[in-house]
PDB file of N, CA and C in Angstrom:
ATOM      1  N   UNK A   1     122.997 108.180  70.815  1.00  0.00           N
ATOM      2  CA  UNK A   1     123.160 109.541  71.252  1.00  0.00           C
ATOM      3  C   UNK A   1     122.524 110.424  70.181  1.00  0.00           C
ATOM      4  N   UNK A   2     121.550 110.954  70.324  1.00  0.00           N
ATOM      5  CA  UNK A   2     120.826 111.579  69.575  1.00  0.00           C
ATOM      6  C   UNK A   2     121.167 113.405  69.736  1.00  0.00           C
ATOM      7  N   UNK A   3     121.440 114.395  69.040  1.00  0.00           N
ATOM      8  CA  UNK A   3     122.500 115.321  69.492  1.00  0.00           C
ATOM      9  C   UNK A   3     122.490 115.927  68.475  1.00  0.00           C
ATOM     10  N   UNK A   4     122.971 117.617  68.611  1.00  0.00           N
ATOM     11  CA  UNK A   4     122.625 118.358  67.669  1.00  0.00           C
ATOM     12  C   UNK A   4     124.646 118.764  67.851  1.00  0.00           C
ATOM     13  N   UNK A   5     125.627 117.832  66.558  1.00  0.00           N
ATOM     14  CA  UNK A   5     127.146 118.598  66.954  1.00  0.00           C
ATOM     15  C   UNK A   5     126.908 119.759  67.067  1.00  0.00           C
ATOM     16  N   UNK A   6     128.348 120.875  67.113  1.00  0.00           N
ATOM     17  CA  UNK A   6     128.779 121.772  67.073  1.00  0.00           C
ATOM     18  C   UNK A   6     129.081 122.036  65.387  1.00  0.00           C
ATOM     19  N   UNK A   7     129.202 121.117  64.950  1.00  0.00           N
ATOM     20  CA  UNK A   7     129.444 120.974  63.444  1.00  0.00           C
ATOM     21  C   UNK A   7     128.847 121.368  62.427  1.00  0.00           C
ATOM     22  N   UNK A   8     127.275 121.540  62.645  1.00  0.00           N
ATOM     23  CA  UNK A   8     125.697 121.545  62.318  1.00  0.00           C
ATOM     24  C   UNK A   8     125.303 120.620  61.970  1.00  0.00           C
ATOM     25  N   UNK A   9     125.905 119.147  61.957  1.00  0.00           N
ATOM     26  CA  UNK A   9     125.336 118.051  61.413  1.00  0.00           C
ATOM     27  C   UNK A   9     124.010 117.670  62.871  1.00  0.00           C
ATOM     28  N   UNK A  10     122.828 117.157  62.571  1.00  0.00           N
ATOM     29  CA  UNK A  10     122.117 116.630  63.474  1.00  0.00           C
ATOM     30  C   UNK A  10     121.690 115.304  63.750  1.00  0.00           C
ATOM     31  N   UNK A  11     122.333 114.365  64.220  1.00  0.00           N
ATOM     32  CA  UNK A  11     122.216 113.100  64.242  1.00  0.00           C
ATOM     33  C   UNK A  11     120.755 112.832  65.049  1.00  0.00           C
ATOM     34  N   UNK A  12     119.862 113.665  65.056  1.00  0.00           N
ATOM     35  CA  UNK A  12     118.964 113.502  65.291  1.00  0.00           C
ATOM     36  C   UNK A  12     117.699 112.924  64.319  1.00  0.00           C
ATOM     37  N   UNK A  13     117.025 111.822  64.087  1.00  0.00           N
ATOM     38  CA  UNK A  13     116.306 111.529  63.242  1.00  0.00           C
ATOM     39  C   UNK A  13     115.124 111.962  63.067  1.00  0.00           C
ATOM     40  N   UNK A  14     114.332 112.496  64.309  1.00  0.00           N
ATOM     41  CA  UNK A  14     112.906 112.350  64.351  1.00  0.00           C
ATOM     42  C   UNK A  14     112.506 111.611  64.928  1.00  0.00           C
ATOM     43  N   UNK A  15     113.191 110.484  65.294  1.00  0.00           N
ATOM     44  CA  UNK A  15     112.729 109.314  65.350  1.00  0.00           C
ATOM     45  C   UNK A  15     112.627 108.952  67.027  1.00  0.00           C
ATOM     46  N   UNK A  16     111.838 107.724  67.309  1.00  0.00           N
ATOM     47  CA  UNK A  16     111.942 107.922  68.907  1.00  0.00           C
ATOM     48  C   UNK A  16     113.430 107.153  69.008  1.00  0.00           C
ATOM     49  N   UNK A  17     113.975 106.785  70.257  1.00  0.00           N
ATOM     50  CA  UNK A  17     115.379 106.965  70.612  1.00  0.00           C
ATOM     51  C   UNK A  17     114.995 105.041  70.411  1.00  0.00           C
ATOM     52  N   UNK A  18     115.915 104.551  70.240  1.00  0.00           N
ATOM     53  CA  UNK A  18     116.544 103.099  69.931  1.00  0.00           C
ATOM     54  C   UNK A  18     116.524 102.251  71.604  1.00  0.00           C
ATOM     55  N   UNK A  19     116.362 101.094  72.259  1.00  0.00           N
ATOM     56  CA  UNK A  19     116.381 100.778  72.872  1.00  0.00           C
ATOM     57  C   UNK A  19     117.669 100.801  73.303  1.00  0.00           C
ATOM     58  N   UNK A  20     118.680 100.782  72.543  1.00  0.00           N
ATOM     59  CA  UNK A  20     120.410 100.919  73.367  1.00  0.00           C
ATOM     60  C   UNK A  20     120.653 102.422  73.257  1.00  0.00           C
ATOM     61  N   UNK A  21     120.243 103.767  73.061  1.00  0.00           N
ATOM     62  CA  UNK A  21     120.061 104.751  73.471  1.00  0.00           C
ATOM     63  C   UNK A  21     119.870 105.206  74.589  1.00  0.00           C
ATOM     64  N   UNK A  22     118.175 104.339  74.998  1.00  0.00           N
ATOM     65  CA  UNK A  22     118.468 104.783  76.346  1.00  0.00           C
ATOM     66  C   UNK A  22     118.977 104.429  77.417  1.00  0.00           C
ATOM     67  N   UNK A  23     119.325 102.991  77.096  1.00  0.00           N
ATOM     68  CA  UNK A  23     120.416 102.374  77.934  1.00  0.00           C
ATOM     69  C   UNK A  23     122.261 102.991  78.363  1.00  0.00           C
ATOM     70  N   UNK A  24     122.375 103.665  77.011  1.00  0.00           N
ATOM     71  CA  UNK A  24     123.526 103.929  76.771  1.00  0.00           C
ATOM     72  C   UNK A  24     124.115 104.803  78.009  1.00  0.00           C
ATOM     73  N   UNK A  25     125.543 104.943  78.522  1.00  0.00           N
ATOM     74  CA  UNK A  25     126.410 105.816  79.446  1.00  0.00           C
ATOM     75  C   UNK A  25     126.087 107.063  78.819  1.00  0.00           C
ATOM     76  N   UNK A  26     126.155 107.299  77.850  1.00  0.00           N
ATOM     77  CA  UNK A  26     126.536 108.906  77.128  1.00  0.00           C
ATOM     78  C   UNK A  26     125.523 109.663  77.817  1.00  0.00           C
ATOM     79  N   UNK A  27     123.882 108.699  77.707  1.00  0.00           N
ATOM     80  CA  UNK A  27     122.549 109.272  77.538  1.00  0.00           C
ATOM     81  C   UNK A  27     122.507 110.172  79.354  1.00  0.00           C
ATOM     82  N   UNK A  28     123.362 109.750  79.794  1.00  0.00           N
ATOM     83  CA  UNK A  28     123.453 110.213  81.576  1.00  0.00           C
ATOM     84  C   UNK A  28     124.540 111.373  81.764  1.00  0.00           C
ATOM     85  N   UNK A  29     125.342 111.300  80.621  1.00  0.00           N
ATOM     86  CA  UNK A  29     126.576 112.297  80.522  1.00  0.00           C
ATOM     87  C   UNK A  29     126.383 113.562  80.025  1.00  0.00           C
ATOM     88  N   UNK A  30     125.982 113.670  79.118  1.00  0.00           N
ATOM     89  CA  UNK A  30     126.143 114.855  77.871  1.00  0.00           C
ATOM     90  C   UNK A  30     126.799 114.870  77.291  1.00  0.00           C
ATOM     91  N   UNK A  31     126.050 115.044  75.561  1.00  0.00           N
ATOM     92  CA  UNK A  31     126.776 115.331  74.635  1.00  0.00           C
ATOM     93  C   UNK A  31     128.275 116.126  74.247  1.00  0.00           C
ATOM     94  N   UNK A  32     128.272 116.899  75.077  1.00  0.00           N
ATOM     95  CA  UNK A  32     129.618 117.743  74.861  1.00  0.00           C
ATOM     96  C   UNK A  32     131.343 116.996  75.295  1.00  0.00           C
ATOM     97  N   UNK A  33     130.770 115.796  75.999  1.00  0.00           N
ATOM     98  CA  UNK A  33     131.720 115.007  76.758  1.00  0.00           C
ATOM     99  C   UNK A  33     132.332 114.010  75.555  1.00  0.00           C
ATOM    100  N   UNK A  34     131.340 113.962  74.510  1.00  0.00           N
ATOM    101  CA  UNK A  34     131.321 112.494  73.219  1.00  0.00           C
ATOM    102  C   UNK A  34     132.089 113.568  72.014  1.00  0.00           C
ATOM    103  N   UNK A  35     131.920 114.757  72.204  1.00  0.00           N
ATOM    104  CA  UNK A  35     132.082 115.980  70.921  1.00  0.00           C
ATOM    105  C   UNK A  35     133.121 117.064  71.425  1.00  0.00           C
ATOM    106  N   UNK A  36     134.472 116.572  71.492  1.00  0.00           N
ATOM    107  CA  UNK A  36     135.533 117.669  72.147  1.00  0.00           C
ATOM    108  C   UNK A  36     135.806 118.616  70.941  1.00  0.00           C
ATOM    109  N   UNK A  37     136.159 119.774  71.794  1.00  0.00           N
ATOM    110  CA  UNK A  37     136.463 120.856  70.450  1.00  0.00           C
ATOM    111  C   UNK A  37     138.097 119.905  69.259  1.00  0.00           C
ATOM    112  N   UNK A  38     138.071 121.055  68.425  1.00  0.00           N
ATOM    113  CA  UNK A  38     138.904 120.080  67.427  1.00  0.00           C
ATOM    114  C   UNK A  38     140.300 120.068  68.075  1.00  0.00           C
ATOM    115  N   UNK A  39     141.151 118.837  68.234  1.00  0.00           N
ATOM    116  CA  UNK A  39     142.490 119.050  69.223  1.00  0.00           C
ATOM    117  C   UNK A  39     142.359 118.707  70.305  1.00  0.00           C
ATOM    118  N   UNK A  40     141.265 118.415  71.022  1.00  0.00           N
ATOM    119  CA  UNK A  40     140.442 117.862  72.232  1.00  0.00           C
ATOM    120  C   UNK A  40     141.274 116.587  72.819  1.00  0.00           C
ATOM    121  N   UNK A  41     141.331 116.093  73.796  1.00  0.00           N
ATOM    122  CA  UNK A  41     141.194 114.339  73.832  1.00  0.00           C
ATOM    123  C   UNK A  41     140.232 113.911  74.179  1.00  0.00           C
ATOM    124  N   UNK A  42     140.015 112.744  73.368  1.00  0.00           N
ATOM    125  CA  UNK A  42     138.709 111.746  73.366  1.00  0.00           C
ATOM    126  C   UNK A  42     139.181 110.154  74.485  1.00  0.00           C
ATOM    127  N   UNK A  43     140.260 110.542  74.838  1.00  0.00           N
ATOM    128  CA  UNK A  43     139.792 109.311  75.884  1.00  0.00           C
ATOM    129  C   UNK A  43     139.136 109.253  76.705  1.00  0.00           C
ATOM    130  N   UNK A  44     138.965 109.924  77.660  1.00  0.00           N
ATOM    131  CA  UNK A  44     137.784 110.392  78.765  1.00  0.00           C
ATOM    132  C   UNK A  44     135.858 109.505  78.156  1.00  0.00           C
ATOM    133  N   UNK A  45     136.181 110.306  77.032  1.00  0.00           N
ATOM    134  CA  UNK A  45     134.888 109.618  76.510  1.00  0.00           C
ATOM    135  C   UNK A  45     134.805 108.290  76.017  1.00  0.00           C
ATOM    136  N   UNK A  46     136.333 107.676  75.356  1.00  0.00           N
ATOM    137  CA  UNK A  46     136.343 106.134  74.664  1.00  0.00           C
ATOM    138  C   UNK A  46     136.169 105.539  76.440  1.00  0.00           C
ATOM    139  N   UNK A  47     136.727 105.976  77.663  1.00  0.00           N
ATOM    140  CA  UNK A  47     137.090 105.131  78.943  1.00  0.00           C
ATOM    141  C   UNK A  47     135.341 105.300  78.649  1.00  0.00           C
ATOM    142  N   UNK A  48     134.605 105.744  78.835  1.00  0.00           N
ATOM    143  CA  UNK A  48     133.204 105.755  79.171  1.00  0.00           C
ATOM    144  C   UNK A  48     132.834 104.464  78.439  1.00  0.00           C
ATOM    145  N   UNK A  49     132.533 105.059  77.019  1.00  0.00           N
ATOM    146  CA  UNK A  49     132.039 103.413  76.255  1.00  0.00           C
ATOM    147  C   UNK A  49     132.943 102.587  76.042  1.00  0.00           C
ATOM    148  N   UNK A  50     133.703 102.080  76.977  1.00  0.00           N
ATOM    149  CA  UNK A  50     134.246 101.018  77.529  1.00  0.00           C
ATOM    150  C   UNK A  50     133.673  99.938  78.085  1.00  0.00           C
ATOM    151  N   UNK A  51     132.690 100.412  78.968  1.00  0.00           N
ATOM    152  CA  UNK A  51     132.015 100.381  79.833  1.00  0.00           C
ATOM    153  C   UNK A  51     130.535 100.578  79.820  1.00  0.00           C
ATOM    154  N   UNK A  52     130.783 100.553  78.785  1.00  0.00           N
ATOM    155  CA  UNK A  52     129.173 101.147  78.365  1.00  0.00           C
ATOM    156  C   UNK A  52     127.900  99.696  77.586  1.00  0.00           C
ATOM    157  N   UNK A  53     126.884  99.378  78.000  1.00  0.00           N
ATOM    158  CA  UNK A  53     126.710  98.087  77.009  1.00  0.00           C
ATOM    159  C   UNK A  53     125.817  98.044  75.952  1.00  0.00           C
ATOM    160  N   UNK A  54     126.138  99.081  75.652  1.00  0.00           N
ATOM    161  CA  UNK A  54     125.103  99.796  74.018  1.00  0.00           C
ATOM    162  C   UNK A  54     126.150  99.741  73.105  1.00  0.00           C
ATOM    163  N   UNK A  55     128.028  99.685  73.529  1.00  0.00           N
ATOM    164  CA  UNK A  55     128.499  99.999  72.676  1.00  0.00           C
ATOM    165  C   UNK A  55     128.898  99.912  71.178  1.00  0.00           C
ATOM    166  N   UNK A  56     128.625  98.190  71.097  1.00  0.00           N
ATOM    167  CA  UNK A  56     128.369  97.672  69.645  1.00  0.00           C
ATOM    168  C   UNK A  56     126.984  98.527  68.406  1.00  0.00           C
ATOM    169  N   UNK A  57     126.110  98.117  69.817  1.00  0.00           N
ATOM    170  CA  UNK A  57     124.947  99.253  68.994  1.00  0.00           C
ATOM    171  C   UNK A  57     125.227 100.320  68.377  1.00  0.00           C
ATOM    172  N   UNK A  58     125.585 101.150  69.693  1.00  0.00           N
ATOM    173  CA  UNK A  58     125.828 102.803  68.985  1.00  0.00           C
ATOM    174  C   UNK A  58     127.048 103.169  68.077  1.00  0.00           C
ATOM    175  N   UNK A  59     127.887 101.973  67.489  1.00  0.00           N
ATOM    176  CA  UNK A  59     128.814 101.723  66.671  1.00  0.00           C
ATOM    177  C   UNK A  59     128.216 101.619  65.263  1.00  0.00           C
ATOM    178  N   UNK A  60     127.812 100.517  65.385  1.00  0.00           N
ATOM    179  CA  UNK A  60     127.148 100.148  64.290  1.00  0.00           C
ATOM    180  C   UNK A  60     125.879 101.246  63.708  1.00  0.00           C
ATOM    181  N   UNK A  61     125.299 102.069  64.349  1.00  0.00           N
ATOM    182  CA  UNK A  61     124.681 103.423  64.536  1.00  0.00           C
ATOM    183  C   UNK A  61     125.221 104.127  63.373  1.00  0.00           C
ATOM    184  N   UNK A  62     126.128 104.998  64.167  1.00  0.00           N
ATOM    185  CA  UNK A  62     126.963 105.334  63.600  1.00  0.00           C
ATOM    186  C   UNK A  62     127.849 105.242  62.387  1.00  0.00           C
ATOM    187  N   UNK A  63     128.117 104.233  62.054  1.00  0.00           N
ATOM    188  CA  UNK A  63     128.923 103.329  60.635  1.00  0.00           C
ATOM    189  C   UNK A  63     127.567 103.681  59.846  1.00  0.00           C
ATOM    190  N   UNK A  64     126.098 103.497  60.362  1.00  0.00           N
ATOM    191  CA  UNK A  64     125.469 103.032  59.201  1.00  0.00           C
ATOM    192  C   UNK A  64     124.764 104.461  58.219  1.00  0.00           C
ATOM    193  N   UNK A  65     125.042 105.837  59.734  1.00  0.00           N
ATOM    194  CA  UNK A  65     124.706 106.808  59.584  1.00  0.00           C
ATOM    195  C   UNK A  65     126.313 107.996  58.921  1.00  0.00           C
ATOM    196  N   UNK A  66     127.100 107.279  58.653  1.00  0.00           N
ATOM    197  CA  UNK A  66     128.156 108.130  58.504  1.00  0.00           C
ATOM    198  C   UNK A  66     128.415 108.977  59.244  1.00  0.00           C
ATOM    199  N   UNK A  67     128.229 108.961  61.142  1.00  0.00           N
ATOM    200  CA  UNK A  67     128.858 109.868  61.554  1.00  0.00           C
ATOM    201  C   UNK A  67     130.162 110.302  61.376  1.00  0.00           C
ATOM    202  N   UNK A  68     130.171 112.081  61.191  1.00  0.00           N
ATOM    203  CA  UNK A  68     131.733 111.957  60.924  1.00  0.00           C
ATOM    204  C   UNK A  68     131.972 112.374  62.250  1.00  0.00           C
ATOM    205  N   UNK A  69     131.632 113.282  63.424  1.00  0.00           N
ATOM    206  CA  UNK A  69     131.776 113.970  64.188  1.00  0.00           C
ATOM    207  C   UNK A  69     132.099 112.964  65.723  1.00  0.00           C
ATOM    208  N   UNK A  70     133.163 113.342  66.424  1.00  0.00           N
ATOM    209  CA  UNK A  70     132.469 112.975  68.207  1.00  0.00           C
ATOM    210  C   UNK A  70     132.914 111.491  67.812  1.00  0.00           C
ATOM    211  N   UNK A  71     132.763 110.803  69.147  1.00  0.00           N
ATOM    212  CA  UNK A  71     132.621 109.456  69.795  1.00  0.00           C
ATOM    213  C   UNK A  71     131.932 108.516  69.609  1.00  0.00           C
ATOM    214  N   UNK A  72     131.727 107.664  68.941  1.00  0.00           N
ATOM    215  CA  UNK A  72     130.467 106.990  68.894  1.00  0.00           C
ATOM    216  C   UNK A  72     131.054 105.277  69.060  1.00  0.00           C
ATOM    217  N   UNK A  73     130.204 104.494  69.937  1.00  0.00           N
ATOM    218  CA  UNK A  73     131.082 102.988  70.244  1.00  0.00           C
ATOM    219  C   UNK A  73     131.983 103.184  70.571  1.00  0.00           C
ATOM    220  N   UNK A  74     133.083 104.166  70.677  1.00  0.00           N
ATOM    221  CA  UNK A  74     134.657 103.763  71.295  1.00  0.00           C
ATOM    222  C   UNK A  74     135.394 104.193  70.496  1.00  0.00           C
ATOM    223  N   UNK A  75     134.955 104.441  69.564  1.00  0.00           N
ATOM    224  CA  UNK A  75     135.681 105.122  68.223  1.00  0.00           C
ATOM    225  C   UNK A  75     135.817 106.660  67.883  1.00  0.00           C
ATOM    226  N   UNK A  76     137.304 107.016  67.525  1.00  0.00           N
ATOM    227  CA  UNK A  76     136.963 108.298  67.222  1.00  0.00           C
ATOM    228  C   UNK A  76     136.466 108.326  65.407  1.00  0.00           C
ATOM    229  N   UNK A  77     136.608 109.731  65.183  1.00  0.00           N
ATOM    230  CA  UNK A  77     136.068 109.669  63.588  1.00  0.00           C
ATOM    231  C   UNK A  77     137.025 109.470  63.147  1.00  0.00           C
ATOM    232  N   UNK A  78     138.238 109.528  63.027  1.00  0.00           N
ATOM    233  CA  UNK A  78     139.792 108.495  62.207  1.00  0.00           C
ATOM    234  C   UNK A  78     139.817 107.427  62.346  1.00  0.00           C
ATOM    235  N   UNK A  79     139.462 106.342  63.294  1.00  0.00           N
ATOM    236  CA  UNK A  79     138.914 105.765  63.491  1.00  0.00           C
ATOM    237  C   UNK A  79     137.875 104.546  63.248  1.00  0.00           C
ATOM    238  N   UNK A  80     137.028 105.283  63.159  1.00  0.00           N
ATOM    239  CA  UNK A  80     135.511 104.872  62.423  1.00  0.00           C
ATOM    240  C   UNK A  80     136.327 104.776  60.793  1.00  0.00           C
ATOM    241  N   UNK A  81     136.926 106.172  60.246  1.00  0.00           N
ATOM    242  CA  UNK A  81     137.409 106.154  59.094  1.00  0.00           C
ATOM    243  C   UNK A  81     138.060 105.364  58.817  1.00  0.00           C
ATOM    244  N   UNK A  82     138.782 104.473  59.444  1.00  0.00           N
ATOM    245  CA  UNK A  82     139.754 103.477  58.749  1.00  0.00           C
ATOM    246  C   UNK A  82     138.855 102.039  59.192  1.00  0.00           C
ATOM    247  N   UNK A  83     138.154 101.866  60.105  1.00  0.00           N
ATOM    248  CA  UNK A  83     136.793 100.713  59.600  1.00  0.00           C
ATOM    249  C   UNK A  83     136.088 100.477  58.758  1.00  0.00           C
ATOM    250  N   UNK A  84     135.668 101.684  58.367  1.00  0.00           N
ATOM    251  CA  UNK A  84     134.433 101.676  57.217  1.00  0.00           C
ATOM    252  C   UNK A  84     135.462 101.262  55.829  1.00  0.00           C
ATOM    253  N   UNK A  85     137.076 101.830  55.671  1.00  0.00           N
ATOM    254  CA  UNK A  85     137.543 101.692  54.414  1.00  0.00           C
ATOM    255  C   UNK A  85     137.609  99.886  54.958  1.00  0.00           C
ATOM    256  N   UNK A  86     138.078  99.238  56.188  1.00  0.00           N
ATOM    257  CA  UNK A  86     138.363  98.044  55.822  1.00  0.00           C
ATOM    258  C   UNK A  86     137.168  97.106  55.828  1.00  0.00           C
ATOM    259  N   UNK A  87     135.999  97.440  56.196  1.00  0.00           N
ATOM    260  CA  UNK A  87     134.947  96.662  56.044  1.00  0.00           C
ATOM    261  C   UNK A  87     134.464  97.138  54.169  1.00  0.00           C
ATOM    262  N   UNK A  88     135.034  97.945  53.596  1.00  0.00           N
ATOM    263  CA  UNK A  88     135.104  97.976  52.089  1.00  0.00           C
ATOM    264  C   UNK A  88     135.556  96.784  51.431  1.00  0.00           C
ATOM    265  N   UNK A  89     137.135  96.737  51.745  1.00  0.00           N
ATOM    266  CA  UNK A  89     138.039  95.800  51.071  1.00  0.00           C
ATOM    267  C   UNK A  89     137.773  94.294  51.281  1.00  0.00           C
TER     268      UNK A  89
END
């Protein structure tokens, strides 16, 4: 999901889009569906990449890019945050 948050972070690279990009559910949805305001619920969007078969990809994406923001693989950013500390330890 290549995407400009609300946050100002731009997970946009430059770069052309990844083969599980354009495969991905999100890429048919919109961004605003992956990025709820703060207090939001994010299940709506985890039920999506559920279902989705990029989702390892755009996980691992993500982990490698420090998203902090939004949905990414199934994960929220608390989430993601307590993966990244246990793939530390």
């Amino acid at each position: 999901m290549l995407v400009m948050s609300d946050h100002g972070d731009s997970t946009s690279t430059g770069e052309e889009p990844e083969d599980w990009q354009e495969a991905a559910l999100c890429a048919q949805i919109g961004p605003d569906f992956f990025f709820p305001e703060p207090g939001g619920s994010v299940q709506d969007a985890k039920r999506v990449c559920r279902s989705c078969p990029s989702r390892r990809a755009c996980l691992e994406h993500a982990l490698a890019r420090d998203e902090r923001y939004g949905v990414w693989g199934g994960l929220s950013e608390k989430e993601r945050g307590r993966l990244r500390r246990l793939r530390r330890a």
